[in-house]
N, C-alpha and C. Protein backbone atom coordinates (compact mmCIF):
# COMPACT_ATOMS: atom_id res chain seq x y z
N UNK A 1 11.60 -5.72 85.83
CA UNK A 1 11.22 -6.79 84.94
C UNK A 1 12.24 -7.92 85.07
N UNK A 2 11.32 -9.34 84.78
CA UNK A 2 12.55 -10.10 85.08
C UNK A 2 12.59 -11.36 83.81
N UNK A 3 13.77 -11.14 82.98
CA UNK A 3 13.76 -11.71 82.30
C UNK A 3 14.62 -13.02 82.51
N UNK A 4 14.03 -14.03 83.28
CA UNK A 4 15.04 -15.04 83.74
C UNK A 4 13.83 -15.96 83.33
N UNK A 5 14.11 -17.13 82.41
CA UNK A 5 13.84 -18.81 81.81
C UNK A 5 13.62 -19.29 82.83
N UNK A 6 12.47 -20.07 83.24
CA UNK A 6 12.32 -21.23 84.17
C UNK A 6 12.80 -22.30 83.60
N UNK A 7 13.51 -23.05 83.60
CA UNK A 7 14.10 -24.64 82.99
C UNK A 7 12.81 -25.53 83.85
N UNK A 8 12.55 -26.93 83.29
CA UNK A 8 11.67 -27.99 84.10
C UNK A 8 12.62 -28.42 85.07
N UNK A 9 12.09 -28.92 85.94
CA UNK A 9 12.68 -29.34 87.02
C UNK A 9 13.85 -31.49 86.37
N UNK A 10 14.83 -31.60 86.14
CA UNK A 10 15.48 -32.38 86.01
C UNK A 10 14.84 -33.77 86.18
N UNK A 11 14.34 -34.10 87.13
CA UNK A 11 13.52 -35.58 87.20
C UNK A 11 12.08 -35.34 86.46
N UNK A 12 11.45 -33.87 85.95
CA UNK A 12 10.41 -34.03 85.63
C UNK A 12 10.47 -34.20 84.19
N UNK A 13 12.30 -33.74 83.50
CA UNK A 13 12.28 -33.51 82.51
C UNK A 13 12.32 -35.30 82.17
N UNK A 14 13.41 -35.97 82.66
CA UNK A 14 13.65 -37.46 82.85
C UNK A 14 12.45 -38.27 82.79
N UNK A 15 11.48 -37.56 83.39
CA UNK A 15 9.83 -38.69 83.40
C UNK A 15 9.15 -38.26 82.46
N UNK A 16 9.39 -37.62 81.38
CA UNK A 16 8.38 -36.87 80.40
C UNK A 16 9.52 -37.50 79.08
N UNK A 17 10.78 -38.07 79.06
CA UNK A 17 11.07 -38.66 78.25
C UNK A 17 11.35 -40.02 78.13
N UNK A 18 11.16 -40.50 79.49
CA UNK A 18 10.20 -42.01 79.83
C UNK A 18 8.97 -42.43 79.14
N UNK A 19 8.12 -41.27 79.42
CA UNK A 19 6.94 -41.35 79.20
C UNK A 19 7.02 -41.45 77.24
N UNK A 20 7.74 -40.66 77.15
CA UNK A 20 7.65 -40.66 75.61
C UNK A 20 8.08 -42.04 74.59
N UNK A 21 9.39 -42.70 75.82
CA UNK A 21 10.10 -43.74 75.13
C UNK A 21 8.69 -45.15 75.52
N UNK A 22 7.94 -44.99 76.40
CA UNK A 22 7.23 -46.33 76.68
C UNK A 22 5.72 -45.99 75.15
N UNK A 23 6.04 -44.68 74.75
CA UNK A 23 4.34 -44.55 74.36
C UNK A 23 5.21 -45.27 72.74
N UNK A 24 6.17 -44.78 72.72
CA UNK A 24 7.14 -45.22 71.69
C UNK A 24 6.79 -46.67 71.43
N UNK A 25 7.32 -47.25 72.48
CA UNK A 25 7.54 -48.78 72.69
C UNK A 25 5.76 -49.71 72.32
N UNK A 26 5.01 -48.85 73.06
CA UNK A 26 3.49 -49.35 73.06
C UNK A 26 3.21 -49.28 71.73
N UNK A 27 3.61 -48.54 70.68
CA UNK A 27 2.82 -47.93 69.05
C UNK A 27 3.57 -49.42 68.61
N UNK A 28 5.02 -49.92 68.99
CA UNK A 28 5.77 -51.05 68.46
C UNK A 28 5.11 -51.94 68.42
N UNK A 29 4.66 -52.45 69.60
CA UNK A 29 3.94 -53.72 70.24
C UNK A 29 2.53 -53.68 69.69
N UNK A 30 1.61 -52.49 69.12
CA UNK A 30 0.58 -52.06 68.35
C UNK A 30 1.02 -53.38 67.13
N UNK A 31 1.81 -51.93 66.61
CA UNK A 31 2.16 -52.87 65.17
C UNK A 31 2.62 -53.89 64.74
N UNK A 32 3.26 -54.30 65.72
CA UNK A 32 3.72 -56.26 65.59
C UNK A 32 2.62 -56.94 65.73
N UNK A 33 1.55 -56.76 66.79
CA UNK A 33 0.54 -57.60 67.02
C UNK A 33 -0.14 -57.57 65.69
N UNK A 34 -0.71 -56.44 65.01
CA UNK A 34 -1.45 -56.20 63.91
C UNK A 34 -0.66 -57.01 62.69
N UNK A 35 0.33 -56.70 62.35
CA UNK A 35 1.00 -57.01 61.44
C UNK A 35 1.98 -58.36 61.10
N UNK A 36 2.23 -59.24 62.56
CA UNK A 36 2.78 -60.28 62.27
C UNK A 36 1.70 -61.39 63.26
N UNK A 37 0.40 -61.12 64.06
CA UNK A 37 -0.48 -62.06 64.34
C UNK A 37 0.14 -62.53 65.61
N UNK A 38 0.87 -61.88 66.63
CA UNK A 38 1.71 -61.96 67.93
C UNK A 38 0.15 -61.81 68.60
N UNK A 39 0.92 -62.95 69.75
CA UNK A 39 0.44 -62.78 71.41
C UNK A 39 1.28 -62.72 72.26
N UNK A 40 0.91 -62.50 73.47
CA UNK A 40 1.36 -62.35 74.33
C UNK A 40 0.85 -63.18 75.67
N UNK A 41 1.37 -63.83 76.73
CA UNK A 41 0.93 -64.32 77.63
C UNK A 41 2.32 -64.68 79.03
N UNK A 42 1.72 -64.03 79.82
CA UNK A 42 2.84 -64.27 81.52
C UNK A 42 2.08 -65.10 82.21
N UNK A 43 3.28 -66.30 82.67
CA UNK A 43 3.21 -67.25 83.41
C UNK A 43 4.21 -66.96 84.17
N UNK A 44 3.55 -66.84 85.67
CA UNK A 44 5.16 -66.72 87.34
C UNK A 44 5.48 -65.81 86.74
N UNK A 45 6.87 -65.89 86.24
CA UNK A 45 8.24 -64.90 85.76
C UNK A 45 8.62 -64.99 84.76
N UNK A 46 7.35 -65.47 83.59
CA UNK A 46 7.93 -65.56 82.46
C UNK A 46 7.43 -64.52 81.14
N UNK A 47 7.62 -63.92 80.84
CA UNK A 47 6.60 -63.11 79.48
C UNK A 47 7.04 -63.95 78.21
N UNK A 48 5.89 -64.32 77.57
CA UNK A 48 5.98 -65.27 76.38
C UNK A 48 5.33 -64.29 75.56
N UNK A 49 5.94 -64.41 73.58
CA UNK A 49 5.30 -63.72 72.90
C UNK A 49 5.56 -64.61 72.17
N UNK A 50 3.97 -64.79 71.45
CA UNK A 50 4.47 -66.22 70.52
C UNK A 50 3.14 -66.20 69.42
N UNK A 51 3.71 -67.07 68.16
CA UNK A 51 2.63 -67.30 67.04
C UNK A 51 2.60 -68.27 67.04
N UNK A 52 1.10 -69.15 66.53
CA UNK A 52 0.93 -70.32 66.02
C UNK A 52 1.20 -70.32 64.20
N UNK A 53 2.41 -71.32 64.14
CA UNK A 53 3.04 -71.33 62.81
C UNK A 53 2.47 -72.10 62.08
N UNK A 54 2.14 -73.40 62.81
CA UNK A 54 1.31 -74.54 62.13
C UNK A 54 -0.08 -75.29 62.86
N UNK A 55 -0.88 -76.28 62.61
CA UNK A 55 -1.95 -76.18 63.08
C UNK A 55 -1.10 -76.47 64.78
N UNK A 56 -0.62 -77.15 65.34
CA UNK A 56 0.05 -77.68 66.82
C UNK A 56 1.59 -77.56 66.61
N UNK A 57 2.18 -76.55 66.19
CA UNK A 57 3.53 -75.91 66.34
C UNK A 57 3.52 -74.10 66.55
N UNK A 58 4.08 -74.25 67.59
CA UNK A 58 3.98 -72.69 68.09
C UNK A 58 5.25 -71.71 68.09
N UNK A 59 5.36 -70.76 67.83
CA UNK A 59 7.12 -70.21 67.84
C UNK A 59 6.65 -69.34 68.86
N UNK A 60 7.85 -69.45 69.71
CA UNK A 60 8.15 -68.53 71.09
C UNK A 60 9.13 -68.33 71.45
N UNK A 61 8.97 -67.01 71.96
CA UNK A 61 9.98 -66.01 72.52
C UNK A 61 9.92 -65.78 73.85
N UNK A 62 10.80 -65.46 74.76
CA UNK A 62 10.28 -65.20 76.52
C UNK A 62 11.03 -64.51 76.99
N UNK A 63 10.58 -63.57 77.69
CA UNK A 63 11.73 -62.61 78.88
C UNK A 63 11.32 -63.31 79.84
N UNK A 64 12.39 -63.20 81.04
CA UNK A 64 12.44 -63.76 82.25
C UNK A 64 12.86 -62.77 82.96
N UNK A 65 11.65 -62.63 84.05
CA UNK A 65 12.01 -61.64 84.89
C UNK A 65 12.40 -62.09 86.18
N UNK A 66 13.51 -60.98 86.75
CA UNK A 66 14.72 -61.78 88.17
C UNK A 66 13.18 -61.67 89.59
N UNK A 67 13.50 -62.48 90.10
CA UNK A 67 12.26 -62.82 91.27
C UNK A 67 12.00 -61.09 92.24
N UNK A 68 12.96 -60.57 92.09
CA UNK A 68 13.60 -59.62 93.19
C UNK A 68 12.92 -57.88 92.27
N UNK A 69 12.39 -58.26 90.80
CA UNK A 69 12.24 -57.26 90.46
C UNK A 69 10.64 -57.24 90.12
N UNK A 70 10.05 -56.01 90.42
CA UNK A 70 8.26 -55.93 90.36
C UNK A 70 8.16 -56.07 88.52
N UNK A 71 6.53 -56.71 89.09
CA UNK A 71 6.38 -57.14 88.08
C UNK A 71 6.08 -56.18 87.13
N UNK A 72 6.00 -56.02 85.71
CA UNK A 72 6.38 -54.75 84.38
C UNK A 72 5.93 -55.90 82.92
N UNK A 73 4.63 -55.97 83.00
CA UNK A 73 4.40 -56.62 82.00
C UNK A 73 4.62 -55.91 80.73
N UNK A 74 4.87 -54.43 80.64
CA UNK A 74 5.08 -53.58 79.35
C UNK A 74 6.53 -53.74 79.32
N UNK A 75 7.22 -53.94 80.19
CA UNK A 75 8.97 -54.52 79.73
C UNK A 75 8.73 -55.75 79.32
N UNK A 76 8.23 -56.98 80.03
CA UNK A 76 8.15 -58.16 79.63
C UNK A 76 8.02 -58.18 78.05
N UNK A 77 6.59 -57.02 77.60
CA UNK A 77 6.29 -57.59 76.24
C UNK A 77 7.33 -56.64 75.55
N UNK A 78 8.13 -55.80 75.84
CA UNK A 78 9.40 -55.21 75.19
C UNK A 78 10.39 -55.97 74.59
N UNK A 79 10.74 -57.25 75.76
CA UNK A 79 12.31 -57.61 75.61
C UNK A 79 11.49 -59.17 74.87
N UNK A 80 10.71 -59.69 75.04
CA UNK A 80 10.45 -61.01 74.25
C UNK A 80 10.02 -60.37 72.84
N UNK A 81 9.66 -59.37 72.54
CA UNK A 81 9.12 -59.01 71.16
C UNK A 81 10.05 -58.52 70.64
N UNK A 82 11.47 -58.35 71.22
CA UNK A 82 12.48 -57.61 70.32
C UNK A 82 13.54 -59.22 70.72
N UNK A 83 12.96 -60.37 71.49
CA UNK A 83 14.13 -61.11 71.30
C UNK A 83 13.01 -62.32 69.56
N UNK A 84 11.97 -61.59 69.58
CA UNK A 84 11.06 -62.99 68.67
C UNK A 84 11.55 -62.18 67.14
N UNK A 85 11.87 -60.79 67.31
CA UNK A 85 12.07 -60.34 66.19
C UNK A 85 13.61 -60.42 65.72
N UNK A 86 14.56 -60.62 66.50
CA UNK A 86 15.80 -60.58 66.32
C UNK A 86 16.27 -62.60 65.76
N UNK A 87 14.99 -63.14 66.37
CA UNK A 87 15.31 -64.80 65.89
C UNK A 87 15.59 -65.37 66.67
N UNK A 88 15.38 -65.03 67.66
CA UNK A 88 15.64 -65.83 69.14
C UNK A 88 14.32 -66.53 69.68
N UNK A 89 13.96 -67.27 68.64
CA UNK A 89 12.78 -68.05 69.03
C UNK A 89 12.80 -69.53 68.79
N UNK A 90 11.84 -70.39 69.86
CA UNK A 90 11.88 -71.66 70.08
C UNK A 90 10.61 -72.22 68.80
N UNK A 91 11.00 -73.14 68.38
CA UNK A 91 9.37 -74.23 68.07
C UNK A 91 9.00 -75.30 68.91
N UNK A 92 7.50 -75.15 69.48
CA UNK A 92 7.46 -76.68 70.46
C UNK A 92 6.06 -77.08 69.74
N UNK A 93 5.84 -78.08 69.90
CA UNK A 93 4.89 -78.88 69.29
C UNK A 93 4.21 -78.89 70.24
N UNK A 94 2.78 -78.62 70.46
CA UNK A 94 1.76 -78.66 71.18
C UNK A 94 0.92 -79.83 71.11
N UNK A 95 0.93 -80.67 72.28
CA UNK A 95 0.47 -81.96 72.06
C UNK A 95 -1.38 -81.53 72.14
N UNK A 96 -2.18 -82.52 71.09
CA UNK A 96 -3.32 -82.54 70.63
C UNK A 96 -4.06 -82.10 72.35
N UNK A 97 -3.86 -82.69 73.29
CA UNK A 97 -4.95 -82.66 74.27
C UNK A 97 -4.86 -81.54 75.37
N UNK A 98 -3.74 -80.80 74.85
CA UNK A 98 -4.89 -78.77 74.91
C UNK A 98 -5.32 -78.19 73.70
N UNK A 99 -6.03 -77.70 74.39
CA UNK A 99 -6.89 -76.43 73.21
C UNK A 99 -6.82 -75.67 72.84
N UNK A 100 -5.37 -75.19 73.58
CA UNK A 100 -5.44 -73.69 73.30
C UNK A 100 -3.69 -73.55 74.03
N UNK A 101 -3.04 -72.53 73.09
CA UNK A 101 -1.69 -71.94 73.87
C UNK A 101 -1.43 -72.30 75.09
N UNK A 102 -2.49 -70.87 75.58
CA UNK A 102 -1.96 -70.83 76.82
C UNK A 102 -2.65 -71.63 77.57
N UNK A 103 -3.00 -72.53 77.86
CA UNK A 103 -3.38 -73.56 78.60
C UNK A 103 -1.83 -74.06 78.19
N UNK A 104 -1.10 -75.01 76.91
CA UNK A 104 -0.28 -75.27 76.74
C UNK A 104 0.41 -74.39 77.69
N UNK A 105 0.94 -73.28 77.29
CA UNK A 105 1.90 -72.40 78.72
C UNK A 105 1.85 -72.52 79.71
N UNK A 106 0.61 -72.34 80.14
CA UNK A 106 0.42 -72.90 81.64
C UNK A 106 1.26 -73.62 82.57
N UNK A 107 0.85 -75.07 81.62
CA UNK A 107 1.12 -75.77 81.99
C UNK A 107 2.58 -76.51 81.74
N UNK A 108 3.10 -75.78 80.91
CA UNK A 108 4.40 -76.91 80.60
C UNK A 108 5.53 -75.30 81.68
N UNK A 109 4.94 -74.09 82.14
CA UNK A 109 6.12 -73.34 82.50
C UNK A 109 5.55 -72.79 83.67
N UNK A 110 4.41 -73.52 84.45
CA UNK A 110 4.24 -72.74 85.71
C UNK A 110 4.86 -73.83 86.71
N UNK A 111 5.45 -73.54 87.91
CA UNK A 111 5.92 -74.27 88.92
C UNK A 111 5.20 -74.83 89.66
């Protein structure tokens, strides 16, 4: 008889508490959207998370991702939603002749 424990294998244990910290992270980004009226939108290398505060004033937040690293839009909306919650956010006035955000984004942060 052999009474010897299999342990998980070390990288499988490592990807099963990945997995746990992103499902973590996703329930966050759930409840901010629901609860404080957040979007989200990537332009190039930028992840923007932002509210409309007033009828053409918008508050925004942005991660910037390095050119050299693949793209991870679930980090993007990680690090701008924990920099919009910490107060690290801009106000820009959205001039009348877009319609909409992200058209505004678009265009004032694509190259």
């Amino acid at each position: 008889m052999n009474n010897v424990t299999t342990l998980p294998h070390p990288k499988a244990a490592a990807a099963k508490a990945r997995s746990v910290q992103r499902q973590l992270e996703r329930q966050g980004i759930k409840n901010a959207i629901a609860t404080h009226g957040l979007h989200f939108h990537s332009v190039a290398n930028y992840t923007f998370c932002y509210r409309v505060d007033r009828r053409n004033v918008v508050e925004i937040s942005s991660a910037i991702r390095h050119p050299n690293d693949p793209q991870d839009f679930h980090m993007g909306r990680v690090v701008a939603i924990e920099r919009f919650a910490a107060g690290n956010r801009m106000h820009l006035r959205m001039p009348p002749s877009f319609r909409s955000v992200r058209s505004f984004l678009n265009s004032t942060f694509n190259n």
